[in-house]
PDB file of N, CA and C in Angstrom:
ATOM      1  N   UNK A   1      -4.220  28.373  22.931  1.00  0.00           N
ATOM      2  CA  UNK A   1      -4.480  27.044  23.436  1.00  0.00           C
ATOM      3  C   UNK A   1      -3.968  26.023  22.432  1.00  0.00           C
ATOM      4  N   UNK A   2      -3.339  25.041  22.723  1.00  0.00           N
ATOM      5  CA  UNK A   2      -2.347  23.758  21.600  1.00  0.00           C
ATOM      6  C   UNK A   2      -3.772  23.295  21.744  1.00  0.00           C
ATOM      7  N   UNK A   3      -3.368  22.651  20.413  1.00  0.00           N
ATOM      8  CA  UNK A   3      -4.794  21.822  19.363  1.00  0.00           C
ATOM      9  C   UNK A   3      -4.218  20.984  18.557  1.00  0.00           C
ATOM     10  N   UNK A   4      -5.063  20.054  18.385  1.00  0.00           N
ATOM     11  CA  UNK A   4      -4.776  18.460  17.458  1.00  0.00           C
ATOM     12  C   UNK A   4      -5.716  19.010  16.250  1.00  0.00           C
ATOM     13  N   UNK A   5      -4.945  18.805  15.216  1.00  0.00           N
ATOM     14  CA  UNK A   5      -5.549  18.842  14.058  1.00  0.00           C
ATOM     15  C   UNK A   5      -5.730  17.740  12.538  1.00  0.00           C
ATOM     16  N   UNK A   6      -6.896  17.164  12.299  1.00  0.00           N
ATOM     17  CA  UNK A   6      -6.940  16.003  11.661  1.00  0.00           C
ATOM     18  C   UNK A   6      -7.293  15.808  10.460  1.00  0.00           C
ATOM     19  N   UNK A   7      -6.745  15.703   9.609  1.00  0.00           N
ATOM     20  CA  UNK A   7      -7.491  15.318   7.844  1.00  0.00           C
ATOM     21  C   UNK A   7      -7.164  14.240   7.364  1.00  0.00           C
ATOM     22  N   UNK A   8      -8.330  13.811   7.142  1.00  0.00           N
ATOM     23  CA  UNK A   8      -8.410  12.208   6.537  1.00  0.00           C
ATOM     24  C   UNK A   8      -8.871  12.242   4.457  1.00  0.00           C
ATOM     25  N   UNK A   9      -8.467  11.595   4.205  1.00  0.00           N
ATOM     26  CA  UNK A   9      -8.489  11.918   2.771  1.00  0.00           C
ATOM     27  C   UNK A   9      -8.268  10.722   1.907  1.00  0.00           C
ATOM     28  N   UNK A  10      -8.807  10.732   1.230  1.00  0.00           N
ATOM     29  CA  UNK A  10      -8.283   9.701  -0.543  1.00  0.00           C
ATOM     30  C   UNK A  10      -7.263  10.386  -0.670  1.00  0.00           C
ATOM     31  N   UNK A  11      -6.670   9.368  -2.221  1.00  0.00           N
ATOM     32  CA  UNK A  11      -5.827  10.246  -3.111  1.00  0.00           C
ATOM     33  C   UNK A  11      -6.380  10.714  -4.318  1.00  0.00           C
ATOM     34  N   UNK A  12      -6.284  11.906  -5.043  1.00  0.00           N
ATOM     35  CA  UNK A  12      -7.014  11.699  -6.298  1.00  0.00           C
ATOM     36  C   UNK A  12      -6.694  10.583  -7.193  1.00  0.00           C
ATOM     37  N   UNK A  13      -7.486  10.208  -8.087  1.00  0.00           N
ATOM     38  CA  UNK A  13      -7.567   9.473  -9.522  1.00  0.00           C
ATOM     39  C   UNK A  13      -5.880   9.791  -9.940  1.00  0.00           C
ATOM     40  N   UNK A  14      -5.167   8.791 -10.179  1.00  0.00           N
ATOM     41  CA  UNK A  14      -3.609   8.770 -10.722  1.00  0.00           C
ATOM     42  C   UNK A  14      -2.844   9.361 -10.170  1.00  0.00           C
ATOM     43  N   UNK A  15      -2.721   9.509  -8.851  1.00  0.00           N
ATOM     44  CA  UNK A  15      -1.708  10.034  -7.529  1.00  0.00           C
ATOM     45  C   UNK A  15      -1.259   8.632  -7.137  1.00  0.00           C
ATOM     46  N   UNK A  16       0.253   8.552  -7.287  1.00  0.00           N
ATOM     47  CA  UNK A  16       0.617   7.417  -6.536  1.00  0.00           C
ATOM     48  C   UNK A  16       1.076   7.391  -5.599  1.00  0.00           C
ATOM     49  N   UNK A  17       1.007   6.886  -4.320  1.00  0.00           N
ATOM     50  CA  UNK A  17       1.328   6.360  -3.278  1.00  0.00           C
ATOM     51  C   UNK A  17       2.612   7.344  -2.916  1.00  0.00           C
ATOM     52  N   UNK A  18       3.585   6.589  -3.748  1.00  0.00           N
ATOM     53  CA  UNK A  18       5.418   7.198  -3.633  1.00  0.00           C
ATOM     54  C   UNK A  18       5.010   9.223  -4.125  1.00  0.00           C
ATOM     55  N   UNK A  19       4.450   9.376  -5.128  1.00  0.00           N
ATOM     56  CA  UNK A  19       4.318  10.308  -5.732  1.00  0.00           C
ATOM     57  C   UNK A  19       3.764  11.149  -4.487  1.00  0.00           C
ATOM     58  N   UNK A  20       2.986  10.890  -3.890  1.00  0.00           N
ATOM     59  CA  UNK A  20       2.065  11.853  -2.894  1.00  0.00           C
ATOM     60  C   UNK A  20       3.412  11.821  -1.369  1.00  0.00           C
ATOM     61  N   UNK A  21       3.698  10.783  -1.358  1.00  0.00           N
ATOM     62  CA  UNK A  21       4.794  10.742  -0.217  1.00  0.00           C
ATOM     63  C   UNK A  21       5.788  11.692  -0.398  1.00  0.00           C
ATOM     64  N   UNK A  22       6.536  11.861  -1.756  1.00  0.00           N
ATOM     65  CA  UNK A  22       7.428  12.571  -1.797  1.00  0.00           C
ATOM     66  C   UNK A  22       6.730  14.449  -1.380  1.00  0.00           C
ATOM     67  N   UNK A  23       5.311  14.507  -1.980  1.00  0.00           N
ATOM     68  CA  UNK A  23       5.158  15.838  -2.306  1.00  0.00           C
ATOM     69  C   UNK A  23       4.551  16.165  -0.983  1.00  0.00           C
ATOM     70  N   UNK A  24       3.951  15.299   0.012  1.00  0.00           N
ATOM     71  CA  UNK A  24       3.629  15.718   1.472  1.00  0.00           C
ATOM     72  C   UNK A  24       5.368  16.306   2.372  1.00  0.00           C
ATOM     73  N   UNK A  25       6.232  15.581   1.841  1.00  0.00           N
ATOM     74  CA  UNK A  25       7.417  16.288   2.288  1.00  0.00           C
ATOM     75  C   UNK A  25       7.994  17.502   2.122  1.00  0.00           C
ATOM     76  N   UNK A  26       7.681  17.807   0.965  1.00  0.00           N
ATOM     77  CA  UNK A  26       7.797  19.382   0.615  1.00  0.00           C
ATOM     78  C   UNK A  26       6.972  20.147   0.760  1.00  0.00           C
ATOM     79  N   UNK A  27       5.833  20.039   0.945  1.00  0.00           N
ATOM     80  CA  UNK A  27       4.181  20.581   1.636  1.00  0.00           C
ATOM     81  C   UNK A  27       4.850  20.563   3.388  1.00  0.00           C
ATOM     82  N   UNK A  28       5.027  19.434   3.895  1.00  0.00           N
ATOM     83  CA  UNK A  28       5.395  20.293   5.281  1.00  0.00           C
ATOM     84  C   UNK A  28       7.149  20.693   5.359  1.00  0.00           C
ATOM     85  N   UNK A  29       7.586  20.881   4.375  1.00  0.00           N
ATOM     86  CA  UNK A  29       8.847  21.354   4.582  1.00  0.00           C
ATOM     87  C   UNK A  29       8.802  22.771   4.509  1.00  0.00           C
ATOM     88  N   UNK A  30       7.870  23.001   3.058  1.00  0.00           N
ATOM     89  CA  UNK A  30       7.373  24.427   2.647  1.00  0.00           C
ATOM     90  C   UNK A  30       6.581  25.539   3.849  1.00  0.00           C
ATOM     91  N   UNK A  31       5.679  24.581   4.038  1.00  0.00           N
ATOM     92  CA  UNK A  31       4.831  25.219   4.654  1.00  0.00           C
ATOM     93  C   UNK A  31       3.964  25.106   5.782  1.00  0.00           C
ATOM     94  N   UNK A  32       4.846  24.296   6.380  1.00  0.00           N
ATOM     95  CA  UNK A  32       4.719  23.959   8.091  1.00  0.00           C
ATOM     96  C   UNK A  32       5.930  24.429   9.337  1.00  0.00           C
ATOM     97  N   UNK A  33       6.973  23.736   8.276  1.00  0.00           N
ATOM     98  CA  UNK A  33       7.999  23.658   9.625  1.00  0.00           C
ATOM     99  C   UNK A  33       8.413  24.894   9.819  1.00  0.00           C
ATOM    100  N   UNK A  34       7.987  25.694   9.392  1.00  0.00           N
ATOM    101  CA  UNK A  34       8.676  27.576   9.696  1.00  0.00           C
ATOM    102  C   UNK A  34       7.547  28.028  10.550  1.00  0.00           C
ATOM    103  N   UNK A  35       6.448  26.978  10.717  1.00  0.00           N
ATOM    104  CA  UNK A  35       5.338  27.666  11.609  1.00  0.00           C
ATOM    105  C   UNK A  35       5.844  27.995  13.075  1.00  0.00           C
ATOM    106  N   UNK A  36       5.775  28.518  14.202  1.00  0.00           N
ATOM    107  CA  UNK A  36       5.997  28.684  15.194  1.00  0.00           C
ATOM    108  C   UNK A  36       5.507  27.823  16.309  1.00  0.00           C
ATOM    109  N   UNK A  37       4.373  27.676  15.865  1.00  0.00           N
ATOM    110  CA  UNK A  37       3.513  26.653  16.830  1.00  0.00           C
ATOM    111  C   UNK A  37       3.715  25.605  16.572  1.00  0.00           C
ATOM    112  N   UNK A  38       4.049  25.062  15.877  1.00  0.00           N
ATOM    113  CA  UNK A  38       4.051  23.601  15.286  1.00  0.00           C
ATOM    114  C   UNK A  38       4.704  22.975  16.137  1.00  0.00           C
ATOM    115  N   UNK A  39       4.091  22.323  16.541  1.00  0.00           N
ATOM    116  CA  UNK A  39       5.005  21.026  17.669  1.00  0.00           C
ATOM    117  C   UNK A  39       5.393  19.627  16.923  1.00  0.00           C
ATOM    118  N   UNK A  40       4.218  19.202  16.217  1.00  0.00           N
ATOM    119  CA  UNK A  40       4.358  17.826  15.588  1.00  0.00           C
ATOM    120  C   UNK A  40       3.575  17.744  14.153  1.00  0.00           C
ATOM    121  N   UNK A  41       4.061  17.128  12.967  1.00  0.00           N
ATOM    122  CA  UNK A  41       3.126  16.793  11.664  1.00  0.00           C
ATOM    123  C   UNK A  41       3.294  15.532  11.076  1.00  0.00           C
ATOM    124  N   UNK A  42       2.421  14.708  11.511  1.00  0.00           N
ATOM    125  CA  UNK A  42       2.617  13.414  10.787  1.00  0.00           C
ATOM    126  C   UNK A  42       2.013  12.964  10.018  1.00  0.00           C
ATOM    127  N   UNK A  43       2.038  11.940   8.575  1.00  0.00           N
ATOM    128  CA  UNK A  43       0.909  11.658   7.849  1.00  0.00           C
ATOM    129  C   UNK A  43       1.141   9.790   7.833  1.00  0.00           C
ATOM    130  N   UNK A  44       0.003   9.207   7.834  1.00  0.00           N
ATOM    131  CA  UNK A  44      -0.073   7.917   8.045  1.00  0.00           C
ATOM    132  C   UNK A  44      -0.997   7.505   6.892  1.00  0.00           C
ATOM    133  N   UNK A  45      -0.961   6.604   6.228  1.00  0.00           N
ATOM    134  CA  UNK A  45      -2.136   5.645   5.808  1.00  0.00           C
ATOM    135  C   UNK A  45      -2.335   4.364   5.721  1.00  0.00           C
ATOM    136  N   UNK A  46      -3.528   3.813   5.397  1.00  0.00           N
ATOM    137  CA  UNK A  46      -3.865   2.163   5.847  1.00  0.00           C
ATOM    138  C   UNK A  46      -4.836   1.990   4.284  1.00  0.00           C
ATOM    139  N   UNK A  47      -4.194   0.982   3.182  1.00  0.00           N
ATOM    140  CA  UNK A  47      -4.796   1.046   2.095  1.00  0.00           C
ATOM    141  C   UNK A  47      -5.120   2.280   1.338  1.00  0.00           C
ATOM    142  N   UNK A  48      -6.416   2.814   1.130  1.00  0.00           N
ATOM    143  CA  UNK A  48      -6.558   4.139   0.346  1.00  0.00           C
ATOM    144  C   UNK A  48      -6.572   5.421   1.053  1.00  0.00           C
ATOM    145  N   UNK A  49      -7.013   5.224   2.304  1.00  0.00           N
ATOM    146  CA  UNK A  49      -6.862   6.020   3.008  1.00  0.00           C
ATOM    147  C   UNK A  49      -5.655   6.633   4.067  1.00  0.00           C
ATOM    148  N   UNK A  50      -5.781   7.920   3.862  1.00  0.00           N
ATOM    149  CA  UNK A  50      -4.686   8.966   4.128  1.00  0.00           C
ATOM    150  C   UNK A  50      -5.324   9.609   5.581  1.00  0.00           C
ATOM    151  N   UNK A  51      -4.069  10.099   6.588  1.00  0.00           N
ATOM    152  CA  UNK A  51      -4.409  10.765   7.862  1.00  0.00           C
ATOM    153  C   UNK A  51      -3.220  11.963   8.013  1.00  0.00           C
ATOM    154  N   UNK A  52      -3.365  12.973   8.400  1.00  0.00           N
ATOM    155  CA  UNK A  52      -2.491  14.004   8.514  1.00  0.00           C
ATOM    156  C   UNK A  52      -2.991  14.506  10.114  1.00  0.00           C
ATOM    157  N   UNK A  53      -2.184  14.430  10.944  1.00  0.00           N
ATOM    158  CA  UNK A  53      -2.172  14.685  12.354  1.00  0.00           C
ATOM    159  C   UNK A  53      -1.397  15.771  12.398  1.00  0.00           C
ATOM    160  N   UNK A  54      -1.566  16.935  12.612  1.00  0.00           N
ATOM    161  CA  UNK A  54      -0.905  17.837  13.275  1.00  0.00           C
ATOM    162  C   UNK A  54      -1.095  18.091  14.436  1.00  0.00           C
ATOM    163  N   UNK A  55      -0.218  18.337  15.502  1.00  0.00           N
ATOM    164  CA  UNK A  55      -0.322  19.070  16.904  1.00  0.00           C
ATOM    165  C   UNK A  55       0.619  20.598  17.072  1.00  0.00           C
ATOM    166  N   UNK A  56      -0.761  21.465  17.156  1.00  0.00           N
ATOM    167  CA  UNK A  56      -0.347  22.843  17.223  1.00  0.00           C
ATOM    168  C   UNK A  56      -0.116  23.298  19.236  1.00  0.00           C
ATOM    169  N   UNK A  57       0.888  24.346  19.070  1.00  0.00           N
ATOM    170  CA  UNK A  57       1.064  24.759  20.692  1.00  0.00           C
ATOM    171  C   UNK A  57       0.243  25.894  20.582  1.00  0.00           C
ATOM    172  N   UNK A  58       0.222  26.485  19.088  1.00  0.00           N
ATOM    173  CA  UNK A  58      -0.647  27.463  18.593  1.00  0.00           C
ATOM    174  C   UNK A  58      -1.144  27.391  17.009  1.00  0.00           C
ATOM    175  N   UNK A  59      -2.317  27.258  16.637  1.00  0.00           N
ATOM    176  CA  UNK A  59      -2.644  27.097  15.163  1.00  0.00           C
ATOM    177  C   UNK A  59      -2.381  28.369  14.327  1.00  0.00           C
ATOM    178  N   UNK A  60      -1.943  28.910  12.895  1.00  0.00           N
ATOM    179  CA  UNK A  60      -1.617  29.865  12.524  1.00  0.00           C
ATOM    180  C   UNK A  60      -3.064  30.257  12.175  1.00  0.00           C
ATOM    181  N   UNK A  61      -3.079  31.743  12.191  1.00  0.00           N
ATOM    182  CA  UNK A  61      -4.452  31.755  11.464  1.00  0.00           C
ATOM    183  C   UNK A  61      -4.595  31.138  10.184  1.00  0.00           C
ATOM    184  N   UNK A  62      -3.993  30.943   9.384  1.00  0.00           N
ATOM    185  CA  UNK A  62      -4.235  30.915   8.490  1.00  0.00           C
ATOM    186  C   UNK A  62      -2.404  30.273   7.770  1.00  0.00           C
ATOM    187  N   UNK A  63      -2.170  29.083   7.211  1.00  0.00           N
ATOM    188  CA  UNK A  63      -1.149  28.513   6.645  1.00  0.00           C
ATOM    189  C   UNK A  63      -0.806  29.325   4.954  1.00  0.00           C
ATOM    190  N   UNK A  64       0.866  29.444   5.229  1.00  0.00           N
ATOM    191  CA  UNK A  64       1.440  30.505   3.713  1.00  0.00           C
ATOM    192  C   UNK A  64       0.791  29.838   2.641  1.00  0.00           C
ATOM    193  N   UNK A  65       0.271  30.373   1.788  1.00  0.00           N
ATOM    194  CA  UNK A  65      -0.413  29.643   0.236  1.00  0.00           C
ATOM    195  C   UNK A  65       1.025  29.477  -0.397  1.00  0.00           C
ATOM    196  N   UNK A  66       1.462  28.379  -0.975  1.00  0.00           N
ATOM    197  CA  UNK A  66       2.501  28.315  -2.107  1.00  0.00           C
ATOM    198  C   UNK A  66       2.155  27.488  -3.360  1.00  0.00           C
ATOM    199  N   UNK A  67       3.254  26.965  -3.803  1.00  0.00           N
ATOM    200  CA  UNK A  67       2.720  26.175  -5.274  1.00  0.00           C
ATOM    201  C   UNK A  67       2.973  24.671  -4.403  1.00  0.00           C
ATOM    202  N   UNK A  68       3.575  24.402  -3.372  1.00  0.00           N
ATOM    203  CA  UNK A  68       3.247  23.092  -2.483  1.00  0.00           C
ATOM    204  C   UNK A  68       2.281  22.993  -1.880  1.00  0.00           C
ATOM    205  N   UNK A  69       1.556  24.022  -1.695  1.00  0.00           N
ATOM    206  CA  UNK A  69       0.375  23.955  -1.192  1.00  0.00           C
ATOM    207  C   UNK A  69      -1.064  23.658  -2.021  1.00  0.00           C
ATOM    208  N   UNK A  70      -0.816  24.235  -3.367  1.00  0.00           N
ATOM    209  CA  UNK A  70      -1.490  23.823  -4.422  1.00  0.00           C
ATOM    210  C   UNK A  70      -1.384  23.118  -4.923  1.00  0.00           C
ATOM    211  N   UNK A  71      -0.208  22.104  -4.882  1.00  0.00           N
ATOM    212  CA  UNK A  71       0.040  20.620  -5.352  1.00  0.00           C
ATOM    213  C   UNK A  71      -0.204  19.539  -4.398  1.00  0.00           C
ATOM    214  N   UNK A  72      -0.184  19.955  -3.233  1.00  0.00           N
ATOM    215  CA  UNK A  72      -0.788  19.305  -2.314  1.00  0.00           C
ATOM    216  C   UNK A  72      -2.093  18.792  -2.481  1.00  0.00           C
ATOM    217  N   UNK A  73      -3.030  20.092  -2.514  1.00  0.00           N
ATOM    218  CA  UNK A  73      -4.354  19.816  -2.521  1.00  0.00           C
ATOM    219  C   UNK A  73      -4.929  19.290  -3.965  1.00  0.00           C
ATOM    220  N   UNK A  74      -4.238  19.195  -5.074  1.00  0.00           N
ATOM    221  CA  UNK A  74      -4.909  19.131  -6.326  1.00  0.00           C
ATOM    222  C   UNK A  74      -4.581  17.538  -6.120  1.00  0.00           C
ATOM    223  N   UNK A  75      -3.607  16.623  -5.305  1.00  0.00           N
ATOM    224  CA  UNK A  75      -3.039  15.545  -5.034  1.00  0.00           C
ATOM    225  C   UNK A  75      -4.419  14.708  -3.928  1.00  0.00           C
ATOM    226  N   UNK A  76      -5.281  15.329  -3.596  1.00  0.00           N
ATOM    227  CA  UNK A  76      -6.076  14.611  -2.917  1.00  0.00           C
ATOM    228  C   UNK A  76      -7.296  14.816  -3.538  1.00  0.00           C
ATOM    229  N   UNK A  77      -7.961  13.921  -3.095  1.00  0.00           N
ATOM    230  CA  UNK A  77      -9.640  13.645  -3.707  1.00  0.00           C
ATOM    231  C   UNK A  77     -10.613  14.462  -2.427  1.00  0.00           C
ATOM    232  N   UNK A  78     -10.787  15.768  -3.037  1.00  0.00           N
ATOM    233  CA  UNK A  78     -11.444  16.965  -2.420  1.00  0.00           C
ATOM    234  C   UNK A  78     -13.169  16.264  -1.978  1.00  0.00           C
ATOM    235  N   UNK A  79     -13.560  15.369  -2.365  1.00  0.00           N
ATOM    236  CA  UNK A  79     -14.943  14.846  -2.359  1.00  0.00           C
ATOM    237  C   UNK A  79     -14.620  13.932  -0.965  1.00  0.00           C
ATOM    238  N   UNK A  80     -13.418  13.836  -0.791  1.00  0.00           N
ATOM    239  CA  UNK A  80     -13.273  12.901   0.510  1.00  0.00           C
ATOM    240  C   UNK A  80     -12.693  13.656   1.676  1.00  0.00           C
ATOM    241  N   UNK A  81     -12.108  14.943   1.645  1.00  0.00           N
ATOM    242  CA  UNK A  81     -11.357  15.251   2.264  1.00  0.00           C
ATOM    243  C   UNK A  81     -12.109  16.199   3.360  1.00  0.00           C
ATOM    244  N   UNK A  82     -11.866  15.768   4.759  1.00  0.00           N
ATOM    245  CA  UNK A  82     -12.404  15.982   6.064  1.00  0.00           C
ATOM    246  C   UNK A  82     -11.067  16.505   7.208  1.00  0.00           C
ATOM    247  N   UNK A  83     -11.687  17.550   7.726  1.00  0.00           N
ATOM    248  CA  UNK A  83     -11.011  18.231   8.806  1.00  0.00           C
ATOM    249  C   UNK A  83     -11.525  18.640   9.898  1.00  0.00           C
ATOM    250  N   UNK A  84     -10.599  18.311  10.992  1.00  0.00           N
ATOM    251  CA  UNK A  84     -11.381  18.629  12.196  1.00  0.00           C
ATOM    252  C   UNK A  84     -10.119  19.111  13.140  1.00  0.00           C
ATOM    253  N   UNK A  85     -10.536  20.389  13.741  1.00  0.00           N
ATOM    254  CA  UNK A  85      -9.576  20.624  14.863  1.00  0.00           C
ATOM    255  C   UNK A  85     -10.376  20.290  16.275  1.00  0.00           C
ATOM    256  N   UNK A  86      -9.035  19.911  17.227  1.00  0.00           N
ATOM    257  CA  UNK A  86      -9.909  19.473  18.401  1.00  0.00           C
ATOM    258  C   UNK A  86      -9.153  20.258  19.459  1.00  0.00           C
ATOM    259  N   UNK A  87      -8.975  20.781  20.736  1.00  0.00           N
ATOM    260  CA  UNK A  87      -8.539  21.703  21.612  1.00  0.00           C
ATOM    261  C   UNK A  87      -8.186  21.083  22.487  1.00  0.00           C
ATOM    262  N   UNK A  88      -6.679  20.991  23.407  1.00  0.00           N
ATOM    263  CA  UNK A  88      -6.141  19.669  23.556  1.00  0.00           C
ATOM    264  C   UNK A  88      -6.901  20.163  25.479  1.00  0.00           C
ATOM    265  N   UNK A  89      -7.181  19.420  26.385  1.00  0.00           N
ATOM    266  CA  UNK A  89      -7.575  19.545  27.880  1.00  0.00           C
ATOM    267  C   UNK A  89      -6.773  19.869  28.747  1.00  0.00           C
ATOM    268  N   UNK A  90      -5.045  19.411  28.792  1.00  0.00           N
ATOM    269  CA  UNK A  90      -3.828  20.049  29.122  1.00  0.00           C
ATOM    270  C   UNK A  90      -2.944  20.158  28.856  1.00  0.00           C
TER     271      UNK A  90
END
């Protein structure tokens, strides 16, 4: 079943703006766009806050661990960071 998937987030303490932009590009270059399901990945923000929209046709179980993936996450403020998948109606 395709699903919308949502994380809203800070940045950590001394992540800049440009700095996190560049490294969300290689985070879904790395380790999205070879997904199969992946239909769409976008990331937006408004002041401090960050949004990552994905739309799956199918969610992987589980996304490849890499060192973009660990720079990814050490790049956001884990005390803020919220996820929610939602299951699309058609």
């Amino acid at each position: 079943m395709a699903s919308i998937e949502i994380e809203a987030f800070q940045l950590a303490s001394g992540v800049t703006r440009e700095g996190f932009i560049a490294m969300d590009a290689i985070y879904q270059e790395y380790c999205y766009l070879n997904q199969s399901g992946l239909m769409r990945r976008t990331t937006a923000s408004s002041d401090d806050n960050w949004l990552v929209v994905t739309w799956w046709h199918s969610p992987p179980a589980e996304l490849e661990s890499s060192s973009a993936t660990t720079a990814w996450r050490a790049a956001i403020d884990e005390s803020t960071y919220r996820r929610k998948v939602y299951e699309t109606l058609g």
